[in-house]
N, C-alpha and C. Protein backbone atom coordinates (compact mmCIF):
# COMPACT_ATOMS: atom_id res chain seq x y z
N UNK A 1 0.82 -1.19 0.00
CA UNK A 1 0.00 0.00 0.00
C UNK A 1 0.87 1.26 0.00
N UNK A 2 1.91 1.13 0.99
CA UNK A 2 2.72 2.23 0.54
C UNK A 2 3.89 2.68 -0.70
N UNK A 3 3.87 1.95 -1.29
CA UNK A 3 4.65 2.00 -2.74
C UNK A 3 3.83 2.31 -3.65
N UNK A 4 1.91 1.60 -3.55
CA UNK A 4 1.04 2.07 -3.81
C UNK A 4 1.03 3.54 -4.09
N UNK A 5 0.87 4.20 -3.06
CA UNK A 5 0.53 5.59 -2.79
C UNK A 5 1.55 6.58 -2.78
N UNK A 6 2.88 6.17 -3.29
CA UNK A 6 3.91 6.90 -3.33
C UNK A 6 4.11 6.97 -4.80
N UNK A 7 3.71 5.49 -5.05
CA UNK A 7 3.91 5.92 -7.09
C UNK A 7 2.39 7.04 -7.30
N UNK A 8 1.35 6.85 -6.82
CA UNK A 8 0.18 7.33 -7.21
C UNK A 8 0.26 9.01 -6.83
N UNK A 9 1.11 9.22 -5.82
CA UNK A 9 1.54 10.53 -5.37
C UNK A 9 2.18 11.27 -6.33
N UNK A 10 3.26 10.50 -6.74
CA UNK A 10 4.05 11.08 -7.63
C UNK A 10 3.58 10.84 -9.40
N UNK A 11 2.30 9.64 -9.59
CA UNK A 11 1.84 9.97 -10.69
C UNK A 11 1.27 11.41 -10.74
N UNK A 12 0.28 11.56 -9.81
CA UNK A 12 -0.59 13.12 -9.60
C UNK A 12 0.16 14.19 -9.65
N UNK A 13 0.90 14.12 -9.08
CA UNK A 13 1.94 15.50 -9.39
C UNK A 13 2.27 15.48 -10.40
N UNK A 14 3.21 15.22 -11.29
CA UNK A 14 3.46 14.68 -12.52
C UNK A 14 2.22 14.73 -13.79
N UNK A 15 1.08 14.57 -13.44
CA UNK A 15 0.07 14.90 -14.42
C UNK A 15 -0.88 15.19 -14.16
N UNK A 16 -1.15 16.04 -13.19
CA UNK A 16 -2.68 16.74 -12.56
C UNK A 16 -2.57 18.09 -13.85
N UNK A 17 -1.47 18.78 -14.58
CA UNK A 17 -1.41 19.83 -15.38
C UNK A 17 -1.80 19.46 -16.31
N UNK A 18 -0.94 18.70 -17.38
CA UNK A 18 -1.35 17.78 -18.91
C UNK A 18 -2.25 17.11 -18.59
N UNK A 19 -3.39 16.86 -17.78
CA UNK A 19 -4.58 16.14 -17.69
C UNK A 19 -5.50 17.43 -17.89
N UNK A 20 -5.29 17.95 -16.96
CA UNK A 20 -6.43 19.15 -16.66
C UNK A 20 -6.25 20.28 -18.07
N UNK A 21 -5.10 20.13 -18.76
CA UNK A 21 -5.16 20.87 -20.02
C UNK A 21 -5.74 20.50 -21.29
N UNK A 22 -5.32 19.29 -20.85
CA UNK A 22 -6.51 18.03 -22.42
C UNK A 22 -7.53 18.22 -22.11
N UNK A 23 -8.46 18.22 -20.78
CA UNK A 23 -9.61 18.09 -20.42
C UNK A 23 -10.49 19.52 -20.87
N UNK A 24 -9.59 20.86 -20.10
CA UNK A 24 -9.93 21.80 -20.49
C UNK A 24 -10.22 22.88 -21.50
N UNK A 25 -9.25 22.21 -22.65
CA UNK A 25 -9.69 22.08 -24.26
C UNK A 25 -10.26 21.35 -24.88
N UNK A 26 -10.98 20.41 -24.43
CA UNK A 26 -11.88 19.76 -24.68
C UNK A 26 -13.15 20.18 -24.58
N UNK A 27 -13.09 20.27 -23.33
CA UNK A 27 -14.46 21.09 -22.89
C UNK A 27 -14.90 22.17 -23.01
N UNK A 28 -16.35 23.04 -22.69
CA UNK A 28 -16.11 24.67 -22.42
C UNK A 28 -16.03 24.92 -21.34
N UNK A 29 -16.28 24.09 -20.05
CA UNK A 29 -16.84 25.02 -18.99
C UNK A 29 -15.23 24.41 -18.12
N UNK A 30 -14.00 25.53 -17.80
CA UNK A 30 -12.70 25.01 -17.32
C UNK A 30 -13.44 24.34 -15.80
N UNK A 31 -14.39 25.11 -15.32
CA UNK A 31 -14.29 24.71 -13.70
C UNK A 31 -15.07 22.97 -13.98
N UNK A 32 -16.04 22.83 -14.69
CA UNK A 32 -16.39 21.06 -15.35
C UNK A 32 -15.65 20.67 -15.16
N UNK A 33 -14.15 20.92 -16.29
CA UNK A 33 -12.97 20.51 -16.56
C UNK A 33 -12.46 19.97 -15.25
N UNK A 34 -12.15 21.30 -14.41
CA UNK A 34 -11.59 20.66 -13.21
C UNK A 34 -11.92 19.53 -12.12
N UNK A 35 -13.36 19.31 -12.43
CA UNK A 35 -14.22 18.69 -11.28
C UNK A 35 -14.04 17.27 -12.08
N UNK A 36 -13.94 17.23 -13.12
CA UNK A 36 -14.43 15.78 -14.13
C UNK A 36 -12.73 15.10 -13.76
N UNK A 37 -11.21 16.09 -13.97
CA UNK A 37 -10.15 15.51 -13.66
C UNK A 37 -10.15 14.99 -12.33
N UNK A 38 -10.71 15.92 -11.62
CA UNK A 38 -10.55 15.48 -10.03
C UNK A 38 -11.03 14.16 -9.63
N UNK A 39 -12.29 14.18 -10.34
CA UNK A 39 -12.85 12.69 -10.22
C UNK A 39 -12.18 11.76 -10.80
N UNK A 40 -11.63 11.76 -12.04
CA UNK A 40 -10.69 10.86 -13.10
C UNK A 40 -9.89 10.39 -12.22
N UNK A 41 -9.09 11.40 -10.96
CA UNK A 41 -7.76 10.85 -9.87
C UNK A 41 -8.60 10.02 -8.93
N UNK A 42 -9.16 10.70 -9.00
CA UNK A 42 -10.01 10.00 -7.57
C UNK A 42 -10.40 8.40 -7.77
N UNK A 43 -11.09 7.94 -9.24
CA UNK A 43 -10.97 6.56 -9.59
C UNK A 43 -9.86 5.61 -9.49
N UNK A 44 -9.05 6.83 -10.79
CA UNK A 44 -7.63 5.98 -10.83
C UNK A 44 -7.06 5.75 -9.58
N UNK A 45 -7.44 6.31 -8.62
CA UNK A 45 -6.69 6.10 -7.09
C UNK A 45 -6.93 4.57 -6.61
N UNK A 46 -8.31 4.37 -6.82
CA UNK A 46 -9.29 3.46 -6.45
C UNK A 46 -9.12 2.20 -7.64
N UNK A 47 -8.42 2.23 -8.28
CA UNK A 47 -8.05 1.29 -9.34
C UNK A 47 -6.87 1.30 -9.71
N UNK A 48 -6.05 1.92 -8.82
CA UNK A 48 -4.68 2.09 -9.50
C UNK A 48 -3.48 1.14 -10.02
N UNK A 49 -4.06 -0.04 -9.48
CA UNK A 49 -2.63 -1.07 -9.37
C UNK A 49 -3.14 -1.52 -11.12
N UNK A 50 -4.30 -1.20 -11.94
CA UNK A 50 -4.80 -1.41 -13.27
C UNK A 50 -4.17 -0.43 -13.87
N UNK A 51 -4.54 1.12 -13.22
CA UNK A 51 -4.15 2.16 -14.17
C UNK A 51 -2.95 2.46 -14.22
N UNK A 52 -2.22 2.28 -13.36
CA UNK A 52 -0.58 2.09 -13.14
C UNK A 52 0.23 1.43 -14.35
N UNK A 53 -0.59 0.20 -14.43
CA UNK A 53 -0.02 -1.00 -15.22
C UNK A 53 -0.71 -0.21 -16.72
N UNK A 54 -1.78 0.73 -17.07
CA UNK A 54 -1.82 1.10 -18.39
C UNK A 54 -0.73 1.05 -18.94
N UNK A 55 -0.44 1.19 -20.41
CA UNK A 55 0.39 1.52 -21.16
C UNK A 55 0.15 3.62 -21.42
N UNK A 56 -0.82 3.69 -21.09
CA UNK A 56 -0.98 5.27 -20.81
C UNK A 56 -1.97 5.98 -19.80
N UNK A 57 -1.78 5.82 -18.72
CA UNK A 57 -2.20 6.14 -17.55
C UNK A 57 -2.93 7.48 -17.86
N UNK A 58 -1.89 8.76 -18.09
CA UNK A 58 -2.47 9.96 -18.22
C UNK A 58 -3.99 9.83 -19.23
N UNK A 59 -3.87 9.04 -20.39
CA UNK A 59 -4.63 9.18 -21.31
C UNK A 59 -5.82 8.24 -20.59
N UNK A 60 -5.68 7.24 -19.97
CA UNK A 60 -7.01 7.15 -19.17
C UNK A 60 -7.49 7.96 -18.01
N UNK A 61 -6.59 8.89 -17.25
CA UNK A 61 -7.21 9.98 -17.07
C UNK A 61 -8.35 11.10 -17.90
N UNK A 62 -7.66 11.05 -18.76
CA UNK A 62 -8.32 12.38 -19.41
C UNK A 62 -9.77 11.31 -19.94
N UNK A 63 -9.66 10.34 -20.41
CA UNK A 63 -10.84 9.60 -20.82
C UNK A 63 -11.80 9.32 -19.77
N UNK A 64 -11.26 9.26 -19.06
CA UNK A 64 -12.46 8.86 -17.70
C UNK A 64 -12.93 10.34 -17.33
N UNK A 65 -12.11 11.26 -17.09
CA UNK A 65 -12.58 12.77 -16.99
C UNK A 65 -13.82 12.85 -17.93
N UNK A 66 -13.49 12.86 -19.52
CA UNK A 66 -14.33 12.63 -20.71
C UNK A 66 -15.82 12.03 -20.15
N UNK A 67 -15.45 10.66 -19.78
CA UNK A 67 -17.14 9.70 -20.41
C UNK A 67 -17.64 10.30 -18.96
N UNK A 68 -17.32 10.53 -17.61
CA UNK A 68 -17.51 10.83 -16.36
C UNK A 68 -18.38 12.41 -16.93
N UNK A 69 -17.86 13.52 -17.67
CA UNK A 69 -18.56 14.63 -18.23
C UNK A 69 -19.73 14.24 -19.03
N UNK A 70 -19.68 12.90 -20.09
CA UNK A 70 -20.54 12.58 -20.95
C UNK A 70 -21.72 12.19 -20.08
N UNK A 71 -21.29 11.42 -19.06
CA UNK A 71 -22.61 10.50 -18.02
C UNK A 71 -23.49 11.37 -17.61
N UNK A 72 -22.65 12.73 -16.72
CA UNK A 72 -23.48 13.88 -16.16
C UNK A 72 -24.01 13.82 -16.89
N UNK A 73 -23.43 14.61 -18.52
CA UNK A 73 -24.49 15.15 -19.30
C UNK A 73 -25.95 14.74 -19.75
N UNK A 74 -25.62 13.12 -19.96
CA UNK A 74 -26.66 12.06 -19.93
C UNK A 74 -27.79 12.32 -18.98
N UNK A 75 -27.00 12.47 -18.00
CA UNK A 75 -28.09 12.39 -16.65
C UNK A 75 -28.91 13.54 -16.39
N UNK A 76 -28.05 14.83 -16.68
CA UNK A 76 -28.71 15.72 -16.63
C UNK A 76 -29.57 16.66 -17.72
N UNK A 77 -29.35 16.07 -19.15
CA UNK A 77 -30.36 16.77 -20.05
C UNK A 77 -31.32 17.03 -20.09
N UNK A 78 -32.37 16.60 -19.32
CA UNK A 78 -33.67 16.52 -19.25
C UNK A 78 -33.83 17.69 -17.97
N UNK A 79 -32.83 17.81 -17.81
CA UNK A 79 -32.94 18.83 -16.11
C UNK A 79 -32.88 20.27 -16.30
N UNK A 80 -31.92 20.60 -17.29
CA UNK A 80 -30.91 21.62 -17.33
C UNK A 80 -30.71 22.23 -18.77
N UNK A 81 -31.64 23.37 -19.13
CA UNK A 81 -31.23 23.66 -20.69
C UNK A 81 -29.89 24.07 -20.93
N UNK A 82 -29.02 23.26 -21.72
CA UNK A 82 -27.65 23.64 -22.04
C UNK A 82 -27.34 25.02 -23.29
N UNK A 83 -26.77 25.85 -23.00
CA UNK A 83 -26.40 26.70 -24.03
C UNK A 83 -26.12 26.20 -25.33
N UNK A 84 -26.13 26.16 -26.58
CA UNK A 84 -25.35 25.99 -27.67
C UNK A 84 -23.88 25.99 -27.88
N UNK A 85 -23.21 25.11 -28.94
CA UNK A 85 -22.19 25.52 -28.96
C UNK A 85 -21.43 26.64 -29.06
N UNK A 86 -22.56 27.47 -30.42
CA UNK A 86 -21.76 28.41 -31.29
C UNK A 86 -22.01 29.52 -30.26
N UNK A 87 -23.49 29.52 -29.88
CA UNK A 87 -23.57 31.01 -28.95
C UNK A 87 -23.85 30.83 -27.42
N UNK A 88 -23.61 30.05 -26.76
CA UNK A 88 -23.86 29.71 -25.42
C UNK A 88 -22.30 29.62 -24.42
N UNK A 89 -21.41 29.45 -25.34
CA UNK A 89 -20.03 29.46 -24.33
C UNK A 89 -19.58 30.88 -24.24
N UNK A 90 -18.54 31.48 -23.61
CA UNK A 90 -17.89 32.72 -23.55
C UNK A 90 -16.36 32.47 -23.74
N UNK A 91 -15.81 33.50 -23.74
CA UNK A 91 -14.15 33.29 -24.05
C UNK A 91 -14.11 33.12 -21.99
N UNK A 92 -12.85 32.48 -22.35
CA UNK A 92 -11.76 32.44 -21.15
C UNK A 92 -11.32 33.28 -20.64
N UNK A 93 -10.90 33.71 -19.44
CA UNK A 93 -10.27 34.84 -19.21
C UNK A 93 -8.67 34.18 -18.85
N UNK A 94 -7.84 34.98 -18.73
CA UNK A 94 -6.49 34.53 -18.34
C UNK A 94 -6.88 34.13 -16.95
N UNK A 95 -7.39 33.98 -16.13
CA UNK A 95 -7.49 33.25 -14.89
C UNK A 95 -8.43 32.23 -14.89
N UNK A 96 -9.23 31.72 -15.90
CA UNK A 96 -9.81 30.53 -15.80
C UNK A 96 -9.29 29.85 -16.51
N UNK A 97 -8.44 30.05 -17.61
CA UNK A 97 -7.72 29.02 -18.51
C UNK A 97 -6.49 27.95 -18.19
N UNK A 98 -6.14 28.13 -17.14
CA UNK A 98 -5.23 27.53 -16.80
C UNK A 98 -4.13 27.62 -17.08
N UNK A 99 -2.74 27.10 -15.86
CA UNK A 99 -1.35 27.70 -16.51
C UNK A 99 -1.37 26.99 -17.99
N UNK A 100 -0.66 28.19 -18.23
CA UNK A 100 0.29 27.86 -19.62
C UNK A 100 -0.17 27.80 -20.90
N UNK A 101 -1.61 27.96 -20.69
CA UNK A 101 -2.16 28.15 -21.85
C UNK A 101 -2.85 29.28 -22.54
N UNK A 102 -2.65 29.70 -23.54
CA UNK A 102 -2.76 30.92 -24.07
C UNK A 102 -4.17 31.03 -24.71
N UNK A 103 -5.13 32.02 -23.74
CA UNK A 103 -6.57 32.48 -23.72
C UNK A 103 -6.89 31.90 -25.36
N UNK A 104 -6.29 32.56 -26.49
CA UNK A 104 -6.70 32.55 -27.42
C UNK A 104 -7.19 31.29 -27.90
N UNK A 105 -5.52 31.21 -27.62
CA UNK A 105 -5.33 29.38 -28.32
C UNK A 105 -6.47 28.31 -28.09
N UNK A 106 -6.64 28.35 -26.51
CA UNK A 106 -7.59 27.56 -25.76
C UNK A 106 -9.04 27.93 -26.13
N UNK A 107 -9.75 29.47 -26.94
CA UNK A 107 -10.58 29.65 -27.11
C UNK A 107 -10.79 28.69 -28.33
N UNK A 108 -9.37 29.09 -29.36
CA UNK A 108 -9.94 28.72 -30.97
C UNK A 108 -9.78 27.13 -30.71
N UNK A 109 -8.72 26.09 -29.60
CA UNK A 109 -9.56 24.66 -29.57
C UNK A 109 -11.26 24.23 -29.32
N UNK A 110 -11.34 25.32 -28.16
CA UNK A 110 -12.94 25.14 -28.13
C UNK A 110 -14.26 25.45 -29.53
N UNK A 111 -13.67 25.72 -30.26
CA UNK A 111 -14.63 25.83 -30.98
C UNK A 111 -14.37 25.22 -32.63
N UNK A 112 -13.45 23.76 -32.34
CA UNK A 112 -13.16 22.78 -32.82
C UNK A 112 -14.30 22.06 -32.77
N UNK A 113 -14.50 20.89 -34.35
CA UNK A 113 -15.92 20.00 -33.56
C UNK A 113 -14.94 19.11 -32.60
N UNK A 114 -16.00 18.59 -31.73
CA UNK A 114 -15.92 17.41 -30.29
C UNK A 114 -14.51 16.51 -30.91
N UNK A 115 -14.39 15.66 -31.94
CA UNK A 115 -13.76 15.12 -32.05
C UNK A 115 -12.49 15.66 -32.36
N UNK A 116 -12.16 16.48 -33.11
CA UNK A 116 -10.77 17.08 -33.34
C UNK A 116 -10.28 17.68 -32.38
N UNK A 117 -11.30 18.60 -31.07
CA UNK A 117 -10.61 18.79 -29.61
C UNK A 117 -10.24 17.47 -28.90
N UNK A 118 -11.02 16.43 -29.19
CA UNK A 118 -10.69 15.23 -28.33
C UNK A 118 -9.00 14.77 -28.71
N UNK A 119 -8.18 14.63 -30.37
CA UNK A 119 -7.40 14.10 -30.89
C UNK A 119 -6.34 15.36 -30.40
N UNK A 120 -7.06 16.85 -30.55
CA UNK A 120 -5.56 17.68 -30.25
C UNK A 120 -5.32 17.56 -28.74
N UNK A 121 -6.05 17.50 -27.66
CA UNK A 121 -5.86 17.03 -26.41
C UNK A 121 -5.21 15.80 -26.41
N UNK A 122 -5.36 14.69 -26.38
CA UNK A 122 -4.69 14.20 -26.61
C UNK A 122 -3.09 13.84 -26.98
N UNK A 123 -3.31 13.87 -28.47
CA UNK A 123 -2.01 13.81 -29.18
C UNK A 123 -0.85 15.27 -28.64
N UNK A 124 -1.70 16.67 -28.62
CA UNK A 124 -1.01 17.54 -28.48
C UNK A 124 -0.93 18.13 -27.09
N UNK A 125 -1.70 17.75 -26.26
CA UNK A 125 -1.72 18.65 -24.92
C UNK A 125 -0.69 17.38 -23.75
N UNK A 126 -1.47 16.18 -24.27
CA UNK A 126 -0.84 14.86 -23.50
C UNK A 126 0.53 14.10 -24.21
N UNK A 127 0.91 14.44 -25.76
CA UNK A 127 2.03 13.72 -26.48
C UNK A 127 1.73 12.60 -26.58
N UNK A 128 0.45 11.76 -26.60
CA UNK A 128 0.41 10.73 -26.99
C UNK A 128 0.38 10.60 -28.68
N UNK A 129 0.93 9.17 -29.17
CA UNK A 129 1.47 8.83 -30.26
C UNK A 129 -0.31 8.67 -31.32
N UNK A 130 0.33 8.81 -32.41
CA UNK A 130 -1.00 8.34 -33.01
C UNK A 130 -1.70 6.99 -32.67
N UNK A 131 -1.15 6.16 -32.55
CA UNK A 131 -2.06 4.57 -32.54
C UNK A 131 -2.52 4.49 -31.32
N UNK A 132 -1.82 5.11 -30.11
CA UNK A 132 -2.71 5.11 -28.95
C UNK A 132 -3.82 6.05 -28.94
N UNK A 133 -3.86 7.42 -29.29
CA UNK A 133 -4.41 7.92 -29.50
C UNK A 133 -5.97 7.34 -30.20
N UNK A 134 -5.90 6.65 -31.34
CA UNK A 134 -6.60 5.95 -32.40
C UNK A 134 -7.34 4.91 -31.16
N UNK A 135 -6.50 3.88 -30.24
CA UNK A 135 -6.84 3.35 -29.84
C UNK A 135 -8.23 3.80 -28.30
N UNK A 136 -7.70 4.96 -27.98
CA UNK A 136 -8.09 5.17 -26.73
C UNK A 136 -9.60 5.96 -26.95
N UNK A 137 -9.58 6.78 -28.70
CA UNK A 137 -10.86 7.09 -29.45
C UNK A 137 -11.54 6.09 -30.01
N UNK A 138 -11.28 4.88 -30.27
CA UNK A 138 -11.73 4.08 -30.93
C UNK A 138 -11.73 4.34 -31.94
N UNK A 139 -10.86 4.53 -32.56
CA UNK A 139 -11.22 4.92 -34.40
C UNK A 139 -9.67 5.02 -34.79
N UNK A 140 -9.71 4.83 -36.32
CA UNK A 140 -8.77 4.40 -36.84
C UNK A 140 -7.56 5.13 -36.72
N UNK A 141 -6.31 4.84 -37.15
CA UNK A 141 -5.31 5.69 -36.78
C UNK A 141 -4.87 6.76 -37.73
N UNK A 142 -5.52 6.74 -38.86
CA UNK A 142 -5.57 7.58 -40.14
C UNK A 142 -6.89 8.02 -39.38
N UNK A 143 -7.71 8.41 -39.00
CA UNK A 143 -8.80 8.89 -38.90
C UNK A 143 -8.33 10.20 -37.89
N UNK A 144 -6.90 9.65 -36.91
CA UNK A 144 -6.51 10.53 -36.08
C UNK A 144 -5.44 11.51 -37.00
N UNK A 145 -4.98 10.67 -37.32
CA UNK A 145 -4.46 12.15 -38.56
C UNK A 145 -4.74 12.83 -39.38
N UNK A 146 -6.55 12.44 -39.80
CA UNK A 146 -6.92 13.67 -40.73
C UNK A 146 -7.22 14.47 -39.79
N UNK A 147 -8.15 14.00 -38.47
CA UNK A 147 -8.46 14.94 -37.61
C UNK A 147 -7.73 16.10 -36.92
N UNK A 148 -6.24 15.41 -36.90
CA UNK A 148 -5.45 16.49 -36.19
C UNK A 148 -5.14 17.30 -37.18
N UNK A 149 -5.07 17.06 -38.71
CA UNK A 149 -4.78 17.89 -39.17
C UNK A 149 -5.86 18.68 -40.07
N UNK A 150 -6.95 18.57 -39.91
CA UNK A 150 -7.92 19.67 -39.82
C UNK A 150 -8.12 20.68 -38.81
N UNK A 151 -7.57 19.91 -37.56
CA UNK A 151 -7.50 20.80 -36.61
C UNK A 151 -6.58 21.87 -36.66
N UNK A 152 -5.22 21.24 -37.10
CA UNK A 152 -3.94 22.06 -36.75
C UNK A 152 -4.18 23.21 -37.82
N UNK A 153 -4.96 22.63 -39.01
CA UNK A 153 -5.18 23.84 -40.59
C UNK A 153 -5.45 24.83 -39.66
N UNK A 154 -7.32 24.50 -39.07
CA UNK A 154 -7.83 25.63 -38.49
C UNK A 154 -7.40 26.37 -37.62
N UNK A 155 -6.69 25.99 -36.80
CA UNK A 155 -5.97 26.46 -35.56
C UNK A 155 -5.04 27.64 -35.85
N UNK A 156 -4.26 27.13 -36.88
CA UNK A 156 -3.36 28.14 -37.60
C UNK A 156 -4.00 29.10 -38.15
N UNK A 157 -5.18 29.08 -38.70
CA UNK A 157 -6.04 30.01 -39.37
C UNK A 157 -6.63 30.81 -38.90
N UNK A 158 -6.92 30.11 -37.50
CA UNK A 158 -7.45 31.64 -36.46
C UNK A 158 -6.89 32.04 -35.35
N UNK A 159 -5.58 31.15 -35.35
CA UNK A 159 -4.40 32.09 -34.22
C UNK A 159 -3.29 32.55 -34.55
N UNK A 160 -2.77 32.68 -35.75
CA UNK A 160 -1.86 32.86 -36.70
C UNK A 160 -1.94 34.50 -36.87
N UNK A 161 -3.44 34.89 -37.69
CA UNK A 161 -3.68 36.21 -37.61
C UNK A 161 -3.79 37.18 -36.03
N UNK A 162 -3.91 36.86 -35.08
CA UNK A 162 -3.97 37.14 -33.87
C UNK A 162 -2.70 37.46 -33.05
N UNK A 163 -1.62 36.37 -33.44
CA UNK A 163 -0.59 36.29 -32.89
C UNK A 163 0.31 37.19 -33.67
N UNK A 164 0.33 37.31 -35.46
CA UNK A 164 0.48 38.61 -36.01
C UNK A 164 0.78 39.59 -35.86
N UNK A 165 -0.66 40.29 -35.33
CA UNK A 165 -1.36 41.50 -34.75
C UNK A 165 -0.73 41.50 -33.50
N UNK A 166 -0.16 40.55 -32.36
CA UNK A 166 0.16 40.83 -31.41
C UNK A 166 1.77 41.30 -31.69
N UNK A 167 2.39 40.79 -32.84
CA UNK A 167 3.97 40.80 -32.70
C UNK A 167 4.12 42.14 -33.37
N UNK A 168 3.07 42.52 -34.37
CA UNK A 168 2.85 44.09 -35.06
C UNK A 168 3.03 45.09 -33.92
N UNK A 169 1.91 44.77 -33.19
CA UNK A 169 1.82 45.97 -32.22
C UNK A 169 3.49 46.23 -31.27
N UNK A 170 3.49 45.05 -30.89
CA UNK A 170 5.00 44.98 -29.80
C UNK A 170 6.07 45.71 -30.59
N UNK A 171 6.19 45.29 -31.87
CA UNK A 171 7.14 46.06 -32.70
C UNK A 171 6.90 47.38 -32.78
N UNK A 172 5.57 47.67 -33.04
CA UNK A 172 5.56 49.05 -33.24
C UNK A 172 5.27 49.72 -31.75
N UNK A 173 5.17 49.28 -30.75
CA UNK A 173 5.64 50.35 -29.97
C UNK A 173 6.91 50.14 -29.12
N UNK A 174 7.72 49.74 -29.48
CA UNK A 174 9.28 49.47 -28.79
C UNK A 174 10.02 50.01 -30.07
């Protein structure tokens, strides 16, 4: 039990950030985000000598965060009118987005469809490889590379001009 809880200590430290950043570009609502990871540890705690032995631990974090958000949602549709995608979320502010991630960036993943935030979390927030990736979505491993790279097109397309405009301005007033 105590080698237990010393690897599981030092898994959590180690990936309570790259969990909660896949999760939170995934999702819209960051504080969800946070409550759905918290729970994700809280399982894996409770199953750990399985999730330990994963071949990608973090990435069943963020998946259990995932279907654990999907279940609520399940449970609660009938309760709770949900906003829309296109006009029901708001931007981030630099204090709900979490370290290290840049308001923008994290806005233009959110408004990725579901699946291409699921593959750039993943592949890009967590570094998992394509075939795990493929594996942990259920879907093919070419299916994860058109996705990421529809994603990465768009991504570039609406943070590219932004980031621009930010290096314009800096130049022009220094």
């Amino acid at each position: 039990m105590g080698r237990d809880r010393t690897e599981f200590s030092d898994f959590y430290k180690a990936s309570w950030d790259p969990c909660l950043r896949a999760v939170t570009a995934t999702l819209v609502d960051p504080r969800l985000a946070e409550d759905l990871v918290a729970e994700a540890f809280a399982r894996a705690w409770v199953s750990w000598r399985e999730v330990g032995a994963h071949p990608a631990p973090r990435a069943w974090v963020v998946r259990t965060a995932l279907n654990t958000g999907v279940s609520w949602w399940r449970r609660r549709r009938h309760e709770v009118a949900l906003p829309s995608q296109e006009h029901g979320h708001e931007s981030v502010s630099a204090t709900e987005q979490g370290d290290g991630l840049d308001a923008a960036l994290l806005n233009a993943v959110r408004r990725l469809p579901a699946r291409e935030r699921e593959v750039v979390a993943l592949r890009v927030f967590l570094d998992l490889d394509t075939e795990t990736t493929a594996k942990h979505l259920g879907i093919a491993a070419g299916t994860v590379r058109a996705h990421l790279s529809r994603a990465m097109s768009a991504l570039r397309q609406e943070v590219a001009p932004a980031l621009a405009m930010e290096v314009s301005q800096c130049t022009t007033t220094t």
